[in-house]
C-alpha atoms as a PDB file:
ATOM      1  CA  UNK A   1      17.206   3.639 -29.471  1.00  0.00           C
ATOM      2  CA  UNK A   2      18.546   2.789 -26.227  1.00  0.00           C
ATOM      3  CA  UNK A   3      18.884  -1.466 -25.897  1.00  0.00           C
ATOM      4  CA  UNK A   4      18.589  -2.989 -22.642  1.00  0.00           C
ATOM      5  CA  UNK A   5      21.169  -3.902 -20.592  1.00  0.00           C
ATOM      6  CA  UNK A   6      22.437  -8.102 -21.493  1.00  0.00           C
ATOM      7  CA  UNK A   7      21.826 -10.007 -18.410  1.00  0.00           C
ATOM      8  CA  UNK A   8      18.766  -7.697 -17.280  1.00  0.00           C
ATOM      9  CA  UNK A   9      15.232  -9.242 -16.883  1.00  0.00           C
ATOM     10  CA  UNK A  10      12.321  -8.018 -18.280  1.00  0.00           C
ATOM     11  CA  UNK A  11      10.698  -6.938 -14.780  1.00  0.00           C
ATOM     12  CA  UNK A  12      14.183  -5.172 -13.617  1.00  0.00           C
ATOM     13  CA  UNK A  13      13.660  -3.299 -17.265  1.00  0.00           C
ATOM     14  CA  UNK A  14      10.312  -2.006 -15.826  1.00  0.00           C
ATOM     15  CA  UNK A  15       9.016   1.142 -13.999  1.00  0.00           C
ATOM     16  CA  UNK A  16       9.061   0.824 -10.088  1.00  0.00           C
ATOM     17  CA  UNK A  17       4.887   0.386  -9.598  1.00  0.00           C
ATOM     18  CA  UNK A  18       5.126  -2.314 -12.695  1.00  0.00           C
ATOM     19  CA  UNK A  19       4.436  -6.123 -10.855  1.00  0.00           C
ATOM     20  CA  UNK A  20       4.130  -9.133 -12.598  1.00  0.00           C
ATOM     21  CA  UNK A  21       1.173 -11.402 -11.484  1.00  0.00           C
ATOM     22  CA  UNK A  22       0.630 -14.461 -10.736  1.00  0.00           C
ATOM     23  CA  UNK A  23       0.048 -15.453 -14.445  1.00  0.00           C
ATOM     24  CA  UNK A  24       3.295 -13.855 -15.051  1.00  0.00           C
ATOM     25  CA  UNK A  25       1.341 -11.003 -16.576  1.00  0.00           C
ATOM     26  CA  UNK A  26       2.880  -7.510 -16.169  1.00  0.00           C
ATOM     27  CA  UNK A  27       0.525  -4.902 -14.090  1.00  0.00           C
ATOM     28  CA  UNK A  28       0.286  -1.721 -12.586  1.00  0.00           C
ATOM     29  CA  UNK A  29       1.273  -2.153  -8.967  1.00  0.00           C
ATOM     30  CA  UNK A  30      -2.623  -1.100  -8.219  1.00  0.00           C
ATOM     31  CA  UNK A  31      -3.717  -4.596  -9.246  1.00  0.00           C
ATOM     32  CA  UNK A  32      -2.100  -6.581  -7.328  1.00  0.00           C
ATOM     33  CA  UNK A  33      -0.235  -9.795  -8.241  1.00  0.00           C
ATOM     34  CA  UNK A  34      -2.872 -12.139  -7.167  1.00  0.00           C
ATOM     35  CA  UNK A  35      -6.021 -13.174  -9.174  1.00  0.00           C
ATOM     36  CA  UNK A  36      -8.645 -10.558  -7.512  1.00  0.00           C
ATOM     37  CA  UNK A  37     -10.623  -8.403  -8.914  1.00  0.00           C
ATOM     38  CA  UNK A  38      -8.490  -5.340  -9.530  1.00  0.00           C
ATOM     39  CA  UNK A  39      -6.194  -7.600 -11.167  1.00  0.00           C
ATOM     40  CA  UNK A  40      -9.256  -8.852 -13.965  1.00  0.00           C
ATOM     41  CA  UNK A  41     -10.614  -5.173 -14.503  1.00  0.00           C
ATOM     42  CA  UNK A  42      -6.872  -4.185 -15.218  1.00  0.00           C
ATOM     43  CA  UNK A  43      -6.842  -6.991 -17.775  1.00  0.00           C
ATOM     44  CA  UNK A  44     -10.148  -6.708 -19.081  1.00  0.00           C
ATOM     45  CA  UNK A  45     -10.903  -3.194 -18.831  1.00  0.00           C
ATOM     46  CA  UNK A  46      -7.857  -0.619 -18.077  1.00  0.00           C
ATOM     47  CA  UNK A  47      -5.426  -2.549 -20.118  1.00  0.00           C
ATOM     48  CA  UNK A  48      -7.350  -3.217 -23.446  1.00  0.00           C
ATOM     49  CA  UNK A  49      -7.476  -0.639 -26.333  1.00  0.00           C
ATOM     50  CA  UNK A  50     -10.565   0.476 -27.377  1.00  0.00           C
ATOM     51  CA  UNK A  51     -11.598   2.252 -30.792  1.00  0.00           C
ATOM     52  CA  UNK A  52     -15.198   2.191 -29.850  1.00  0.00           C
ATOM     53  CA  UNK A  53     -16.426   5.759 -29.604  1.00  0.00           C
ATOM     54  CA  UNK A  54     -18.887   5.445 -26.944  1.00  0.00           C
ATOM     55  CA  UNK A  55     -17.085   3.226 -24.943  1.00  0.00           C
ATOM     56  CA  UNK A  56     -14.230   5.918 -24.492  1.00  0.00           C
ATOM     57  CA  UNK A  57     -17.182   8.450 -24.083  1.00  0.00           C
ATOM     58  CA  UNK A  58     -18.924   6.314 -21.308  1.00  0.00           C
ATOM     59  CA  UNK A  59     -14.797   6.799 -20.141  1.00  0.00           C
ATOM     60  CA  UNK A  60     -14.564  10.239 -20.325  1.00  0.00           C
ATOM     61  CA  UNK A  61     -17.747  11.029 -18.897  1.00  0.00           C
ATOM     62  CA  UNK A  62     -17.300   7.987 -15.460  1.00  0.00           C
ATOM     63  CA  UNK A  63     -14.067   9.712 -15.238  1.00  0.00           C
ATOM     64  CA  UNK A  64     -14.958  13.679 -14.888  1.00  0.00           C
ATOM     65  CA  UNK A  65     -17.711  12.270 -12.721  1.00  0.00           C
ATOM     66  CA  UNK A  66     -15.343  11.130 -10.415  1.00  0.00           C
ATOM     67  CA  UNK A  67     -12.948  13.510 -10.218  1.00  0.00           C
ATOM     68  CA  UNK A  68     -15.146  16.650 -10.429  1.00  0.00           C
ATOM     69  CA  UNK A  69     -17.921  16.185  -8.058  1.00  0.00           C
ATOM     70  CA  UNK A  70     -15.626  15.967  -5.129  1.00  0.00           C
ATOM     71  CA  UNK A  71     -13.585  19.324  -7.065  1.00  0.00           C
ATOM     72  CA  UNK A  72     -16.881  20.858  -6.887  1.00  0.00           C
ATOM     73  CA  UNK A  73     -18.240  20.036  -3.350  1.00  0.00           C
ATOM     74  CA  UNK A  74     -14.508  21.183  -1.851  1.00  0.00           C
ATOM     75  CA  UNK A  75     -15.102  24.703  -3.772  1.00  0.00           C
ATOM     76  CA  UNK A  76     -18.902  25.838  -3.075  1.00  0.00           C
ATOM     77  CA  UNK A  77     -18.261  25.211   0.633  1.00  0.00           C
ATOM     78  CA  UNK A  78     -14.852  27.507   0.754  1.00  0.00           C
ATOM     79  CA  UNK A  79     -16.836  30.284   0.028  1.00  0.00           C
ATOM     80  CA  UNK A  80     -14.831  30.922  -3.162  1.00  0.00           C
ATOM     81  CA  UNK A  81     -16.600  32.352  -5.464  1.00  0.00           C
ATOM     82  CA  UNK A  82     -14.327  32.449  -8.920  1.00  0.00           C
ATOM     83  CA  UNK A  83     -17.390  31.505 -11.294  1.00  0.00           C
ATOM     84  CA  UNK A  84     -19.061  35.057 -11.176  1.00  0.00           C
ATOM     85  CA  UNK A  85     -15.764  37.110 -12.123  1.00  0.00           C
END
């Protein structure tokens, strides 16, 4: 187990896009350190662990809407046509 450094704050201890906020909250650099919205769905949504099967389901399925549809739009106008081999 590697111990950090003596001397060394918590935030130097952290990954480059880690910010602390202006609750003194660590969060990914995409929220922003100031109370705004991407800062509250970070806390309330991105950053809390979730057994709830269709709550990771409703997830899953927001997420491969979002990245696929744009996938799919970009590849049936490039004339590639992969799905029929």
């Amino acid at each position: 187990m590697i111990e950090p450094s003596a001397g060394r704050s918590r935030a130097a201890e952290m990954s480059s896009d880690v910010i602390i906020g202006h609750d003194g909250k660590p969060r990914c650099g995409w929220a922003g350190a100031g109370d705004t919205a991407f800062g509250r769905y970070h806390d309330e949504v991105w950053g809390t662990r979730t057994y709830n099967e269709s709550a990771m389901f409703e997830a899953l399925t927001l997420g491969v809407f979002e990245v696929g549809i744009p996938g799919l739009r970009r590849r049936q106008g490039s004339g590639d046509d992969r799905a029929g081999r």
